[in-house]
C-alpha atoms as a PDB file:
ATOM      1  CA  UNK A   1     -20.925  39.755  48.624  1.00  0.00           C
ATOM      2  CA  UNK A   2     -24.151  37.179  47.820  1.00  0.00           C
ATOM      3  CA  UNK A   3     -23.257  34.396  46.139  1.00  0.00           C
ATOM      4  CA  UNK A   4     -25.691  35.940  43.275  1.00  0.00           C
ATOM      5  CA  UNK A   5     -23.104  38.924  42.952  1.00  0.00           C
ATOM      6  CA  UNK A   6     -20.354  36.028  42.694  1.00  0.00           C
ATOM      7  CA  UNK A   7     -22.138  33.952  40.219  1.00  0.00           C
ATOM      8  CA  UNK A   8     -23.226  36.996  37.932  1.00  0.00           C
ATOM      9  CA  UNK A   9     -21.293  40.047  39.113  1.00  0.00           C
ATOM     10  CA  UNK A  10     -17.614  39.383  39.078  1.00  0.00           C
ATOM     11  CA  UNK A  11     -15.763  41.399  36.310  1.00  0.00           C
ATOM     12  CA  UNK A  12     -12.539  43.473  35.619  1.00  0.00           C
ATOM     13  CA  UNK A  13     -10.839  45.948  32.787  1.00  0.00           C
ATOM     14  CA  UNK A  14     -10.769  43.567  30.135  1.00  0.00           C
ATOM     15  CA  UNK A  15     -12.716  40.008  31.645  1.00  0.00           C
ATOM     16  CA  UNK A  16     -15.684  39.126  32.996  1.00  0.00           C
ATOM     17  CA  UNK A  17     -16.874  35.775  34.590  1.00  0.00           C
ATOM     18  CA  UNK A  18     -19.903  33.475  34.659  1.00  0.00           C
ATOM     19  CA  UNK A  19     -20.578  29.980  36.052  1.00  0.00           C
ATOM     20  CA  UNK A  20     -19.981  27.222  33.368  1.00  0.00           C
ATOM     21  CA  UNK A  21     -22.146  25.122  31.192  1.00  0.00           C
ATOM     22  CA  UNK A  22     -21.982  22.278  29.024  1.00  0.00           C
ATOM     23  CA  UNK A  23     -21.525  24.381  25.969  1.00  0.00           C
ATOM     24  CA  UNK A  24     -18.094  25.213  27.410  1.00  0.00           C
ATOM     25  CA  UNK A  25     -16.626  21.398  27.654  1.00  0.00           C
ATOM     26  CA  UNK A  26     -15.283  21.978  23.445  1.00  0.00           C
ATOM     27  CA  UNK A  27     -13.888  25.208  24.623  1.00  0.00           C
ATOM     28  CA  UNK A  28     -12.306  24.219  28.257  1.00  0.00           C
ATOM     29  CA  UNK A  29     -10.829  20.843  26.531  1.00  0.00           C
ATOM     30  CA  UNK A  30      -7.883  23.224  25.299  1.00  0.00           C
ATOM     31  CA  UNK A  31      -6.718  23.565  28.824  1.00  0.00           C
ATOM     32  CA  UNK A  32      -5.966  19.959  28.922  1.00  0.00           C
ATOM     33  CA  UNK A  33      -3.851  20.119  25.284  1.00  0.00           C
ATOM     34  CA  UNK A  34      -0.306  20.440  25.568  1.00  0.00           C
ATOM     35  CA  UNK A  35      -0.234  21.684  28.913  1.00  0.00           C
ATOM     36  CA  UNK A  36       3.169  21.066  30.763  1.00  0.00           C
ATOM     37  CA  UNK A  37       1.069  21.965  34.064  1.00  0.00           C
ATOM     38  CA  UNK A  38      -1.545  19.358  34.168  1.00  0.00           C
ATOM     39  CA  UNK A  39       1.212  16.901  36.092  1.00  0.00           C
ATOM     40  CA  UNK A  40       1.080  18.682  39.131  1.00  0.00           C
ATOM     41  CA  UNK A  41      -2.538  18.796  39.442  1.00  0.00           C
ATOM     42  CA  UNK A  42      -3.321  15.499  41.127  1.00  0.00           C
ATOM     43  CA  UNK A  43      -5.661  14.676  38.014  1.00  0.00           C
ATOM     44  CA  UNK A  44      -6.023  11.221  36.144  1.00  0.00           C
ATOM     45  CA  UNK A  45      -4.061  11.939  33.041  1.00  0.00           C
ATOM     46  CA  UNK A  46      -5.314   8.684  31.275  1.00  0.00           C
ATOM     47  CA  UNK A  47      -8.491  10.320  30.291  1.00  0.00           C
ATOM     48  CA  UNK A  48      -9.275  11.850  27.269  1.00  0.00           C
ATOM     49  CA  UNK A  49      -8.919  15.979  27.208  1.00  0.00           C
ATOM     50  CA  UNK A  50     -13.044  15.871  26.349  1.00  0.00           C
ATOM     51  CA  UNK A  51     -13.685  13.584  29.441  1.00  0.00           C
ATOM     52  CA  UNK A  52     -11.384  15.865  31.771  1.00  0.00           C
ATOM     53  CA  UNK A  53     -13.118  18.680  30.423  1.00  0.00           C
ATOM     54  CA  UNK A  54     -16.878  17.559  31.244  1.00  0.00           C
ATOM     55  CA  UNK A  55     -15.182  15.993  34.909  1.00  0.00           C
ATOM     56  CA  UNK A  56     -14.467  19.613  35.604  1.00  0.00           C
ATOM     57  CA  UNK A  57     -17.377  21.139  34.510  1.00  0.00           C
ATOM     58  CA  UNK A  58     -19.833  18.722  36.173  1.00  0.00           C
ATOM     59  CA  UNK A  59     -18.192  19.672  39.741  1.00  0.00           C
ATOM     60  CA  UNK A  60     -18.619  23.052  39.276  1.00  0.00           C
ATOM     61  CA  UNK A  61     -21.762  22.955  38.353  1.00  0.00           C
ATOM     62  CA  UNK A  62     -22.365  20.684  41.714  1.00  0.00           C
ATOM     63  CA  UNK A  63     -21.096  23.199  43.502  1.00  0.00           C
ATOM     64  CA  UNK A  64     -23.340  25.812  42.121  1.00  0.00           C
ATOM     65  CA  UNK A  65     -26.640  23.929  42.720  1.00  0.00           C
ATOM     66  CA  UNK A  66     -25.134  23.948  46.512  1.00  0.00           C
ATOM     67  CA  UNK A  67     -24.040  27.081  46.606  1.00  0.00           C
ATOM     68  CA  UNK A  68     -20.718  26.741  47.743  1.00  0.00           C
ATOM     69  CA  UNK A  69     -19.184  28.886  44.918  1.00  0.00           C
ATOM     70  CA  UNK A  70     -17.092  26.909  42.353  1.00  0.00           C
ATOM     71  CA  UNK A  71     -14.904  28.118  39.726  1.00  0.00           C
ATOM     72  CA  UNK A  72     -16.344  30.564  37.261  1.00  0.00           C
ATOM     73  CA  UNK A  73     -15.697  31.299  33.260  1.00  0.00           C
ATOM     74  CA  UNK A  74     -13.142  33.577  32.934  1.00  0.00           C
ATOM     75  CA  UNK A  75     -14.331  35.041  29.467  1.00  0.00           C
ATOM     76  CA  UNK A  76     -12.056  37.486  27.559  1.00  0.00           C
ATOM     77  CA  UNK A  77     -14.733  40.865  27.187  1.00  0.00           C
ATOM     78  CA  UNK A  78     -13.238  41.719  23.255  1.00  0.00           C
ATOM     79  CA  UNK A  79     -13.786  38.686  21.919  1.00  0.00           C
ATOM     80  CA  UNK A  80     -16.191  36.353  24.551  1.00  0.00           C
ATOM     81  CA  UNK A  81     -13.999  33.697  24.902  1.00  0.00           C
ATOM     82  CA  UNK A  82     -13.559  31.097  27.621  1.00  0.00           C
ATOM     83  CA  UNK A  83     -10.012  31.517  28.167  1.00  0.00           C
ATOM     84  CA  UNK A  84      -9.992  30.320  31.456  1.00  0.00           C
ATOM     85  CA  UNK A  85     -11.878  29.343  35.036  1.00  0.00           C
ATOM     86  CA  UNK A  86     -11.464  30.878  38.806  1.00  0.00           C
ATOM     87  CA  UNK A  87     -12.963  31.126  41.816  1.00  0.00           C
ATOM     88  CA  UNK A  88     -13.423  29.956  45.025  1.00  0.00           C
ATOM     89  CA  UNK A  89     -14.510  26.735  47.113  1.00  0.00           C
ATOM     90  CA  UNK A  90     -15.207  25.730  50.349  1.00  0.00           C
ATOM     91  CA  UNK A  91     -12.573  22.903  51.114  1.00  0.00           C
ATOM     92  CA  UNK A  92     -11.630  20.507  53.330  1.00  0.00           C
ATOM     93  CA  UNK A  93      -8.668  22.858  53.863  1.00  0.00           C
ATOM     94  CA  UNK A  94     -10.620  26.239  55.203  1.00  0.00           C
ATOM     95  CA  UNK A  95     -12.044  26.843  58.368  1.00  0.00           C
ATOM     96  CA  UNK A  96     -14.442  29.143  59.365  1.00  0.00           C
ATOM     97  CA  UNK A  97     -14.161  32.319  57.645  1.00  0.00           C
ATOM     98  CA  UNK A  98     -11.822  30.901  55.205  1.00  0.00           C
ATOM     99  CA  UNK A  99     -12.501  30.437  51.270  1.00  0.00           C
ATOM    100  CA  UNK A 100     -10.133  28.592  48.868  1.00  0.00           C
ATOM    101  CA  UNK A 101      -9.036  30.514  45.591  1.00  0.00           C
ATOM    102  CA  UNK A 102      -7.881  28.513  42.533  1.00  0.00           C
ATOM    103  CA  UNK A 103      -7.494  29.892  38.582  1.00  0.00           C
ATOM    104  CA  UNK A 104      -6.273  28.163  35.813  1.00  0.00           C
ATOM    105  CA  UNK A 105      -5.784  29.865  32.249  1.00  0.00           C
ATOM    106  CA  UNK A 106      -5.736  28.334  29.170  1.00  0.00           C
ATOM    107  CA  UNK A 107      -2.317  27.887  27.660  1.00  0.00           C
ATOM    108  CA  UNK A 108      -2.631  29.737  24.504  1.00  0.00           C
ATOM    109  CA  UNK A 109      -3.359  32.433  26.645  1.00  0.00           C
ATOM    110  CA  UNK A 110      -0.648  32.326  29.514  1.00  0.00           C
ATOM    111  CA  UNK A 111       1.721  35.482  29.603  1.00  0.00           C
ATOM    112  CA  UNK A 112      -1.103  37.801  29.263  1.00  0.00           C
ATOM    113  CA  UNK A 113      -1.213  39.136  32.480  1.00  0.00           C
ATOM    114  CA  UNK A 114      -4.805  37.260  32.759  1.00  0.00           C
ATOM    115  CA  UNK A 115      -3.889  34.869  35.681  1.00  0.00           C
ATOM    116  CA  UNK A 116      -2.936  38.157  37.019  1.00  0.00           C
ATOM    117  CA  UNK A 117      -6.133  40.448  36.643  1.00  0.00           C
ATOM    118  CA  UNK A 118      -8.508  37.164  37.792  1.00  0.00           C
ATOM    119  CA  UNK A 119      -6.462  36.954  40.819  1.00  0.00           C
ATOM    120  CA  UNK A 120      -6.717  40.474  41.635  1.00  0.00           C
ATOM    121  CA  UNK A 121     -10.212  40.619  40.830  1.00  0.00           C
ATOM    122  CA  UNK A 122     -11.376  38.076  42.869  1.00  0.00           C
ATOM    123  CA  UNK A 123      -9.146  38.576  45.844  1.00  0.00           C
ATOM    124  CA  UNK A 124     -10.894  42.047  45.899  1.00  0.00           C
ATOM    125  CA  UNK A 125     -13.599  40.585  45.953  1.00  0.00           C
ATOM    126  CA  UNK A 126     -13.541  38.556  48.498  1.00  0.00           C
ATOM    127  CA  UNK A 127     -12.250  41.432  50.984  1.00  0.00           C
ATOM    128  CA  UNK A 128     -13.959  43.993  49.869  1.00  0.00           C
ATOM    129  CA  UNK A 129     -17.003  42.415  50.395  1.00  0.00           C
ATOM    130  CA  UNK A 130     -16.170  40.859  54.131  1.00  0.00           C
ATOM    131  CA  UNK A 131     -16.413  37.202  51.938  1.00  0.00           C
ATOM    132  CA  UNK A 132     -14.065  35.974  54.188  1.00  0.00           C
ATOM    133  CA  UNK A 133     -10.595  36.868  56.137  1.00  0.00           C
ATOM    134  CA  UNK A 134      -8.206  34.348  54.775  1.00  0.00           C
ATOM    135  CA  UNK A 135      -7.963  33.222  51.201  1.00  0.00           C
ATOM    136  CA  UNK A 136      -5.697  30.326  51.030  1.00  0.00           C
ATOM    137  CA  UNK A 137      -4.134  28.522  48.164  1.00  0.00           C
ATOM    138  CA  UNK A 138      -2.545  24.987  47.394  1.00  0.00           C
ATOM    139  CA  UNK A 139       0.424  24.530  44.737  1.00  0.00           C
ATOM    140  CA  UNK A 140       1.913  21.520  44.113  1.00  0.00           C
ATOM    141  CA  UNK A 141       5.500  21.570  45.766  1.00  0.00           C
ATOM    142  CA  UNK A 142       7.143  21.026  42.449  1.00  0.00           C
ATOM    143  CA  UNK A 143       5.188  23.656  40.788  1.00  0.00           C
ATOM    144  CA  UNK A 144       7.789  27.099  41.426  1.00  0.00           C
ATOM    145  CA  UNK A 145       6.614  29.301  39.023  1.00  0.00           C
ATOM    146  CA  UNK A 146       2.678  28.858  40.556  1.00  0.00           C
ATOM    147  CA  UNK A 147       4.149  28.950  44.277  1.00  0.00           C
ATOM    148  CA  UNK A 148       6.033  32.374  42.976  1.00  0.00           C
ATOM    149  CA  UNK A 149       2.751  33.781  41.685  1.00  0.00           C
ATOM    150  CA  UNK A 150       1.710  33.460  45.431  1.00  0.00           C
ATOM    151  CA  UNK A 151       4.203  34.808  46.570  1.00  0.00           C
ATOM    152  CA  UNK A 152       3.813  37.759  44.234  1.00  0.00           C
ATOM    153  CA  UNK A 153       0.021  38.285  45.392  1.00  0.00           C
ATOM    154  CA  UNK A 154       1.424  38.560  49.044  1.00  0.00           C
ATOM    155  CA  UNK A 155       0.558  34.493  49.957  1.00  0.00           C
ATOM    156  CA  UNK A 156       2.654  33.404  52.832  1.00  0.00           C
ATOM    157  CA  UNK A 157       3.048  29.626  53.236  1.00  0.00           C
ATOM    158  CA  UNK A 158       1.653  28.349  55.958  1.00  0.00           C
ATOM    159  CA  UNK A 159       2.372  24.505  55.691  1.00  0.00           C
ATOM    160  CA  UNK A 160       3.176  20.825  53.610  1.00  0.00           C
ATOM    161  CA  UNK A 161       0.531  18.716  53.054  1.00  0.00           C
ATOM    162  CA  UNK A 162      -0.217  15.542  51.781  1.00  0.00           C
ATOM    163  CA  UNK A 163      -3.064  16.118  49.314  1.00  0.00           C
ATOM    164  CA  UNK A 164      -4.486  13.387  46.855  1.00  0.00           C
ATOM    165  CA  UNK A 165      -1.272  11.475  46.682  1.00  0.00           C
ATOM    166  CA  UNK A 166       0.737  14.345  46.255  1.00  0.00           C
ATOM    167  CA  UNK A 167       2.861  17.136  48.081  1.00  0.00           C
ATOM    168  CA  UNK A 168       1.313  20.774  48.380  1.00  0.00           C
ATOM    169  CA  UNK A 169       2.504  23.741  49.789  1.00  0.00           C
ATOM    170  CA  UNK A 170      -0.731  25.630  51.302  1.00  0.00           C
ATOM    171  CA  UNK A 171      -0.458  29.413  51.217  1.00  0.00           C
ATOM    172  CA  UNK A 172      -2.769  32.295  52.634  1.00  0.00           C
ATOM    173  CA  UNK A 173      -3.496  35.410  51.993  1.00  0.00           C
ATOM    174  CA  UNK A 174      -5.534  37.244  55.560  1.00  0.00           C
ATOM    175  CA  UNK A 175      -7.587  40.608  55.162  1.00  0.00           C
ATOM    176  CA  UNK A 176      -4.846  42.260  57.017  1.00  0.00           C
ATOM    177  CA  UNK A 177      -1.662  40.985  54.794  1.00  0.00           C
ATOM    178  CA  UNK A 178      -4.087  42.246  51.762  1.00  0.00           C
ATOM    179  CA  UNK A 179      -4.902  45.569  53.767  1.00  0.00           C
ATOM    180  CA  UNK A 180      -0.880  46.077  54.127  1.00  0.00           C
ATOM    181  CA  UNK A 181      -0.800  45.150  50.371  1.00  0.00           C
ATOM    182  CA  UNK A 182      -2.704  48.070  48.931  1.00  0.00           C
ATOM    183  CA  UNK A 183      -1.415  49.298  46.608  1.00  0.00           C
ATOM    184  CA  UNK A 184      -0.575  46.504  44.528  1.00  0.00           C
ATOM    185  CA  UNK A 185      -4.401  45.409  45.028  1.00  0.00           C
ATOM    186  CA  UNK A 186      -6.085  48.380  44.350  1.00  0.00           C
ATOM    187  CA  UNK A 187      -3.982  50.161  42.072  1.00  0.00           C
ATOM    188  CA  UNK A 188      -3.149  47.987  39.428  1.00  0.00           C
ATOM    189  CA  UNK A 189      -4.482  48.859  36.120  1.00  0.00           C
ATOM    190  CA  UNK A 190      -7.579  46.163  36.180  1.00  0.00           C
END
């Protein structure tokens, strides 16, 4: 996969995804609105949704300009709404061969089954094209039903970590686990 397929190729059944822009900040800001989650994310919380909206944003688009993926749009196909962002980075976390999934769906839209069709279509992704042989993942260790999605996507934790002042359980996901996992990759209905 070229990191031009990533940026502009990357879609599913019912989503598609594109790199973010400042036009999305009034959108995105929902994320940050009544969202029980946004305590285990190791964010400052004292900031205004707009300002956590634009933070995010800005280091995506960084990480586009240095093409070292970033989290995309996740935009709804019917309708061509944001209703969420995912992708991949290169962390402090991944070695050689390694890339580092994250997605994070707006909460008016959880319960969709979108977490679940992003994840698939970017793991897929990632193997299919030889991105990479592990995908890992970090959840806060408080944070069950996000360590159970892992779990459900075949994740195995690997370790604790201390991570910006807060505990994380760091899960991955190798070419081989996924290869054992077929069928619930490549024969789900996305």
């Amino acid at each position: 996969m070229s990191i031009k397929m990533y940026y502009e190729g990357l879609g599913s059944q019912r989503l598609f995804f594109r790199k973010l822009t400042y036009k999305d900040i009034n959108s995105w800001m929902e994320f940050y609105k009544d969202n029980p989650n946004l305590k285990y994310l190791g964010i400052d919380l004292n900031r205004d949704c707009d300002e956590m909206a634009k933070a995010w944003i800005d280091t995506q688009i960084e990480r586009y300009e240095k093409n070292t993926f970033g989290q995309l749009g996740i935009i709804f196909k019917e309708t061509k709404e944001l209703v969420g962002t995912g992708g991949f980075k290169i962390s402090e976390y991944c070695q050689e061969g390694t890339v580092e999934i994250a997605v994070a769906i707006k909460p008016t839209h959880w319960r969709k089954g979108i977490g679940k069709e992003a994840n698939i279509t970017l793991i897929n992704a990632v193997f299919k094209n030889s991105l990479a042989h592990t995908i890992i993942g970090r959840r806060h260790i408080d944070n069950y039903p996000s360590q159970k999605f892992n779990y459900d996507f075949a994740f195995e934790d690997i370790s604790i970590l201390k991570d910006n002042k807060r505990l994380v359980v760091k899960f991955q996901l190798t070419k081989a686990r996924w290869e054992e996992n077929n069928d619930f990759y490549n024969h789900s209905p996305f």
